[in-house]
Protein backbone atom coordinates (compact mmCIF):
# COMPACT_ATOMS: atom_id res chain seq x y z
CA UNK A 1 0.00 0.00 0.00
CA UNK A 2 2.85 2.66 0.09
CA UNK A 3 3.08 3.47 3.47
CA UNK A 4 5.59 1.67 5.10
CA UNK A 5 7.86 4.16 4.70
CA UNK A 6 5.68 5.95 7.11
CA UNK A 7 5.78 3.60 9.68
CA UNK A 8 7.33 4.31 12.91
CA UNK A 9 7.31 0.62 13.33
CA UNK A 10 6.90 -2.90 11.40
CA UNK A 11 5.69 -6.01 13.34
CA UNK A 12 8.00 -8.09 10.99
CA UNK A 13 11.07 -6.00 12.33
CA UNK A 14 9.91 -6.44 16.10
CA UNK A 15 10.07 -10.27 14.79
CA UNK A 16 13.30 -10.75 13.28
CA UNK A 17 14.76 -8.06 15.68
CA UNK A 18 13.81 -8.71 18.95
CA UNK A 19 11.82 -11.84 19.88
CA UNK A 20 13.81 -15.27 18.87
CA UNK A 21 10.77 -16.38 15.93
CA UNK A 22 11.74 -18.21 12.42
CA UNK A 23 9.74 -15.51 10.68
CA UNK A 24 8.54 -16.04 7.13
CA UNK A 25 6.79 -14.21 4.35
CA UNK A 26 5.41 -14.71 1.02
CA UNK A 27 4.80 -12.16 -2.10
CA UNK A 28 2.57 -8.72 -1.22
CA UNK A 29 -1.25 -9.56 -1.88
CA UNK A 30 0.03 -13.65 -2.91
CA UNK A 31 -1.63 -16.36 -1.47
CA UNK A 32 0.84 -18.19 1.57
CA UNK A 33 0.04 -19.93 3.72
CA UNK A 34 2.00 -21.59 6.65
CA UNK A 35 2.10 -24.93 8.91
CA UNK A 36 3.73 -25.26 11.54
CA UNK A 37 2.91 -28.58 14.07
CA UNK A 38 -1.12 -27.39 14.97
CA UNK A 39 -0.70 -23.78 14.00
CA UNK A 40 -2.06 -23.20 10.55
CA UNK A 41 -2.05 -19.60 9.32
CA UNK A 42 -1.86 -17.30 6.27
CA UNK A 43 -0.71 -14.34 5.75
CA UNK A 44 -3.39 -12.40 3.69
CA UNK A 45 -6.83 -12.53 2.65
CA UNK A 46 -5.48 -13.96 -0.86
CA UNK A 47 -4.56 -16.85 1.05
CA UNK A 48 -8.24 -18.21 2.53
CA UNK A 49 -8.28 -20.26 -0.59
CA UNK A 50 -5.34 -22.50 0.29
CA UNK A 51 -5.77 -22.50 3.93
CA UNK A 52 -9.74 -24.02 2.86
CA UNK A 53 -8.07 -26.40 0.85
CA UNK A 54 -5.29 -27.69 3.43
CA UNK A 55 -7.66 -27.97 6.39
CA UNK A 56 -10.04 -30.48 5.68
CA UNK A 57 -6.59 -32.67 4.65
CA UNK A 58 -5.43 -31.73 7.70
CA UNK A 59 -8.55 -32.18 10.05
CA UNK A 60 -9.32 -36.07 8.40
């Protein structure tokens, strides 16, 4: 969106930065989507797609 620049702060900084987290992202506005042992997430609203395909796999 263009405003990062204007940010006085990114959560993804605080991440890598100062809390020990494997932090991972995918493409702006792409679908991804991440698993990790029961946590299941994605990082967009381009990604409930994927995440409704994975969790009836998952949830069998």
């Amino acid at each position: 969106m263009g405003l990062t620049s204007r940010a006085t702060w990114l959560l993804e900084d605080e991440l890598k930065d100062k809390v020990d987290v494997e932090y991972s992202r995918g493409e702006t506005w792409k679908p991804y989507m991440v698993e990790d042992r029961n946590l299941i997430t994605g990082q967009n609203p381009a990604s409930a797609a994927v995440l409704a395909k994975r969790l009836p796999q998952i949830l069998a």
